[in-house]
Structure formats: C-alpha cells, structure tokens
Protein backbone atom coordinates (compact mmCIF):
# COMPACT_ATOMS: atom_id res chain seq x y z
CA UNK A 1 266.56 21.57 12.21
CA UNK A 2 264.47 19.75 9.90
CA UNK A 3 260.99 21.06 10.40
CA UNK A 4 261.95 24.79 9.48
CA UNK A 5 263.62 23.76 6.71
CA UNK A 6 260.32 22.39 5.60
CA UNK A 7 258.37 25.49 6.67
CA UNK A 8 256.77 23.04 9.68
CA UNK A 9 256.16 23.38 13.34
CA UNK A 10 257.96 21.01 15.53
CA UNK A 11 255.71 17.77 16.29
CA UNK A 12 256.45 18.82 19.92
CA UNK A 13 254.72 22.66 19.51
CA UNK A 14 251.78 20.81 17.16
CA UNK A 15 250.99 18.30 19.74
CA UNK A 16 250.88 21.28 22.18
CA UNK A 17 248.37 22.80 20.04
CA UNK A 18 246.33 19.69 20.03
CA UNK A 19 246.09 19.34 23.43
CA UNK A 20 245.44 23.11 23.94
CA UNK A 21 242.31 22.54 21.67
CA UNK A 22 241.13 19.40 23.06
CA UNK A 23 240.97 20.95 26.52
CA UNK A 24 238.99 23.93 25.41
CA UNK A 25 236.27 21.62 23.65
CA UNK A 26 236.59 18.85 26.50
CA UNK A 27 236.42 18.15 30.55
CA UNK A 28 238.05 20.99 31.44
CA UNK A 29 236.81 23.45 28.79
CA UNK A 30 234.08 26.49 30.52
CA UNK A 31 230.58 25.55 31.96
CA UNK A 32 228.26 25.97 29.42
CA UNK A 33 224.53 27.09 30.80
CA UNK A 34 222.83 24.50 27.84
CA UNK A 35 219.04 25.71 28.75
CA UNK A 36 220.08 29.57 28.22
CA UNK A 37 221.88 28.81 25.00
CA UNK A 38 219.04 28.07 23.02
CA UNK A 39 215.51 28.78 24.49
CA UNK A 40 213.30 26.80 22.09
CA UNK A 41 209.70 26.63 22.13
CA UNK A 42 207.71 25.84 25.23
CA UNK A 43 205.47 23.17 24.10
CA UNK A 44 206.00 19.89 21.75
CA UNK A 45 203.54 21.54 18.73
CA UNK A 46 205.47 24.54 18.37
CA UNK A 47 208.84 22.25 18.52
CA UNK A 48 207.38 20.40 15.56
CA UNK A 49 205.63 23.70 13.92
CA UNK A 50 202.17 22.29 14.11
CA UNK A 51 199.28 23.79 15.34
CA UNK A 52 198.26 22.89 18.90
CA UNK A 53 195.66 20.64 18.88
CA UNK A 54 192.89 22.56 20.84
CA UNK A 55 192.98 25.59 18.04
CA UNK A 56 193.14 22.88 15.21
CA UNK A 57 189.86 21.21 16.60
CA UNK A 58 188.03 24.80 17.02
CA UNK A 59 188.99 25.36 13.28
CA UNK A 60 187.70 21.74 12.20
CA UNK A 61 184.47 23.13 13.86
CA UNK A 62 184.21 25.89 12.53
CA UNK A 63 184.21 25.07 9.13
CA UNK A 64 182.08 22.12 9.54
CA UNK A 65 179.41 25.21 11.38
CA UNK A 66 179.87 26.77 8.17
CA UNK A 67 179.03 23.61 6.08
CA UNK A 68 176.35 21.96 8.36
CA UNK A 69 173.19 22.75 9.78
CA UNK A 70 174.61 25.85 11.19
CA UNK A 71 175.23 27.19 7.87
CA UNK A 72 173.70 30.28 6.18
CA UNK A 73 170.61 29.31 4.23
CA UNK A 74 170.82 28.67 0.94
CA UNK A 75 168.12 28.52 -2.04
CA UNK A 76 169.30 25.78 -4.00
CA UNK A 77 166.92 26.53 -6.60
CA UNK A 78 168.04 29.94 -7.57
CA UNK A 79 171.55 28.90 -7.71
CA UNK A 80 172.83 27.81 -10.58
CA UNK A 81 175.38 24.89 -10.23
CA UNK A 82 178.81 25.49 -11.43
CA UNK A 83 180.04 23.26 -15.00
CA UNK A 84 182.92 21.35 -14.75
CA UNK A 85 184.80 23.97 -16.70
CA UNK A 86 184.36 26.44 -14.09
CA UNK A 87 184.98 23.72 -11.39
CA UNK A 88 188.59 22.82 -12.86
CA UNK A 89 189.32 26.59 -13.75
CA UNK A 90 189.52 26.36 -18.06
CA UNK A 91 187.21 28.30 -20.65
CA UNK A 92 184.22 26.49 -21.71
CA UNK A 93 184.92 24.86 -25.18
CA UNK A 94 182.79 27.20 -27.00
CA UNK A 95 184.64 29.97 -25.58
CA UNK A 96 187.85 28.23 -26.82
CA UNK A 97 186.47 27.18 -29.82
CA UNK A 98 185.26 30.78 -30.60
CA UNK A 99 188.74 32.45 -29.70
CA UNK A 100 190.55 29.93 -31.84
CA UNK A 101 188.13 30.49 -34.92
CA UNK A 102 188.77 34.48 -34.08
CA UNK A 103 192.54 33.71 -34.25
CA UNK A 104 192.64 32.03 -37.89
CA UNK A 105 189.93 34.93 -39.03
CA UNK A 106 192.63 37.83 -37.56
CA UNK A 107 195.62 35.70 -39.69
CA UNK A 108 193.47 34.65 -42.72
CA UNK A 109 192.60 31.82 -44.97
C-alpha cells in the first residue's frame, strides 16, 4: 500500500496511537494523589519566600533597640565623625592627589 511506500504508518494505526495517548493523559488515565505529589510549604510566607511576619517585626525591633534609647552609650564627643570620603568608600583627595603626584615622580618629567 501507499503508506509503506512512503515509510508511514497507516492513518488507522496513528489514530490508534492518538487515542492510546489521550486516554493515558485524560478521564480514564491513573488516579493521581495531587497533595502527595508535591508537598509545598505549609504556610503562605514560605510559599512566597518571605519572612513570616512575627520574626520580621522582632528583627525591626531589634535594630531599632540597638539604635534607640536602648542602645549602648555613646560619647559623642570623643568620636570623631566620619568625612564624606569615608562615608561613600573613596580615598580622600589628598591621598589621591599624593598617589597621583607619586605616579608621575616614579615615570618622570
């Protein structure tokens, strides 16, 4: 016939196929147990991977007992407040200045 002269299955044995598919994925395909297939988290923070509220609020205090009256006392005298260099993390000018003079001194004039 035709179709293995073409190297095909017969429509009849594809459409048997189908079928034999569609059952397996459909109404009469196994029970499926859907609550032991996947056991996700218990609660809706860890479904979203948040932190439950109750530990995020104990951290929020915690930190603001570290900043606020509860805090470890401090003698704002003695302290010397940071510069802005050191606050955004670069070398003070002078030290930049200095190491780029040092440069053009170690390749000459």
């Amino acid at each position: 016939n035709v179709w293995k002269q073409i190297g095909q299955p017969e429509p009849a044995q594809a459409a048997q196929g189908v079928m034999v598919a569609n059952d397996n994925a459909g109404y009469k395909s196994k029970t499926q147990m859907l609550f032991a297939k996947r056991p996700g988290p218990s609660n809706v923070w860890q479904q979203i991977g948040a932190q439950e509220p109750a530990q995020a609020a104990k951290g929020a205090m915690k930190a603001s007992d570290d900043a606020g009256y509860k805090g470890r006392v401090q003698m704002l005298s003695q302290q010397t407040p940071p510069t802005v260099w050191q606050q955004i993390g670069v070398p003070q000018p002078q030290q930049a200045a200095q190491g780029a003079m040092q440069a053009s001194d170690n390749f000459g004039y």
